[in-house]
C-alpha atoms as a PDB file:
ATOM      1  CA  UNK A   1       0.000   0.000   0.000  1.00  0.00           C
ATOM      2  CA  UNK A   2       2.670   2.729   0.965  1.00  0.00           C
ATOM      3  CA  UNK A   3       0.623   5.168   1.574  1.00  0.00           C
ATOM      4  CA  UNK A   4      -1.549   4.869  -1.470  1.00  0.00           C
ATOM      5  CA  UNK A   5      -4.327   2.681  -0.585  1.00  0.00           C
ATOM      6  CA  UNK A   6      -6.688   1.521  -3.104  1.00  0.00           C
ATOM      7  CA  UNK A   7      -9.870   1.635  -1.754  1.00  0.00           C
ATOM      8  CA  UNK A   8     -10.095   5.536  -0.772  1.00  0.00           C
ATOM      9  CA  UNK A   9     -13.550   5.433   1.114  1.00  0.00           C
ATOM     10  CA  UNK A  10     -11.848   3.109   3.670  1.00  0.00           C
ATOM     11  CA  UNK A  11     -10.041   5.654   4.533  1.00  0.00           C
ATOM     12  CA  UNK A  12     -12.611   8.357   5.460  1.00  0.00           C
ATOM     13  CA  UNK A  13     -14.063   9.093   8.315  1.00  0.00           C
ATOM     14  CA  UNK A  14     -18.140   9.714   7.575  1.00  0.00           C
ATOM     15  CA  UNK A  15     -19.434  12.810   9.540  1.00  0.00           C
ATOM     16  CA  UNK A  16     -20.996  11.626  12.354  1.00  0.00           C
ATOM     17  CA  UNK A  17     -21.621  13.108  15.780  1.00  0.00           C
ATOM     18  CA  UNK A  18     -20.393  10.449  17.784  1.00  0.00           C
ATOM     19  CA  UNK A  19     -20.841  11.582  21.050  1.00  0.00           C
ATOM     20  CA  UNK A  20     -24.782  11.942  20.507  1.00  0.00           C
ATOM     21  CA  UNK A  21     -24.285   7.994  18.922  1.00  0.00           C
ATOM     22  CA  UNK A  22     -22.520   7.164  22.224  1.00  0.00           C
ATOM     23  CA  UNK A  23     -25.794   8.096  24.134  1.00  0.00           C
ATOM     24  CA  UNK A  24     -27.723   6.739  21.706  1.00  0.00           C
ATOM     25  CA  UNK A  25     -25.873   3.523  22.656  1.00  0.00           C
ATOM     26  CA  UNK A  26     -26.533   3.994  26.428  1.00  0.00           C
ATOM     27  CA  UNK A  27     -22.827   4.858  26.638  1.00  0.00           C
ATOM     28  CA  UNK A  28     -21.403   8.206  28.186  1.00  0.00           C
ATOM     29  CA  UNK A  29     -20.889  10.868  24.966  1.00  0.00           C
ATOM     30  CA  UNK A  30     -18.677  13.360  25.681  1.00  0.00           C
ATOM     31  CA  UNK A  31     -17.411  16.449  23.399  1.00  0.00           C
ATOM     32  CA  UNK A  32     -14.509  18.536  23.969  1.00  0.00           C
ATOM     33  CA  UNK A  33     -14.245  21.295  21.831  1.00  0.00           C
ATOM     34  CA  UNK A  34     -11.278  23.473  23.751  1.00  0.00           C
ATOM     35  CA  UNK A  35      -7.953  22.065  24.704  1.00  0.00           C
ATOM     36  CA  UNK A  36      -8.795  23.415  28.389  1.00  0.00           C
ATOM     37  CA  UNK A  37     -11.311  21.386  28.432  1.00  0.00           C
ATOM     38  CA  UNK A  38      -9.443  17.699  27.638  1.00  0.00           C
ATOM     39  CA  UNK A  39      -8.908  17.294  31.567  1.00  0.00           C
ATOM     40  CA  UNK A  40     -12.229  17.488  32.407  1.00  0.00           C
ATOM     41  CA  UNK A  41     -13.878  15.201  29.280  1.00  0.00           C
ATOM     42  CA  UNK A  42     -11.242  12.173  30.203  1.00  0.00           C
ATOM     43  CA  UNK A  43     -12.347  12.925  33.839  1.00  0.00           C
ATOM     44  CA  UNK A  44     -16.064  12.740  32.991  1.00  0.00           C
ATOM     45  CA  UNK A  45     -15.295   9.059  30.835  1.00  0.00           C
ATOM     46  CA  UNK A  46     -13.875   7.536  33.455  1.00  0.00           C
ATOM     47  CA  UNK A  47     -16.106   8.601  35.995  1.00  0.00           C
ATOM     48  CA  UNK A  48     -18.856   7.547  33.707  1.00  0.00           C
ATOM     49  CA  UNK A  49     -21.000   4.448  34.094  1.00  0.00           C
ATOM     50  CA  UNK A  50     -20.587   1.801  31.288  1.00  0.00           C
ATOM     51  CA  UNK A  51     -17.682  -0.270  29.822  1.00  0.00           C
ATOM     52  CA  UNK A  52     -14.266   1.296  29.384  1.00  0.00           C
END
């Protein structure tokens, strides 16, 4: 592959709001959207309920 890989939609992400899917899931979603704020989102996932 080096680098070229040749099926291209394998390696896309699709636009998808992931922490609403986590909830949707019955898992804790979490979005961090400032750097300041990392700390506190890894706090809230491990304090969360659910699977790790």
């Amino acid at each position: 592959m080096e680098g070229a890989p040749s099926f291209l939609p394998s390696q896309e992400l699709p636009d998808v709001q992931y922490p609403a899917f986590a909830r949707s899931l019955g898992l804790a979603g979490i979005r961090v959207e400032k750097p300041e704020d990392v700390e506190a989102g890894w706090r809230a996932g491990l304090e969360a309920d659910g699977p790790r």
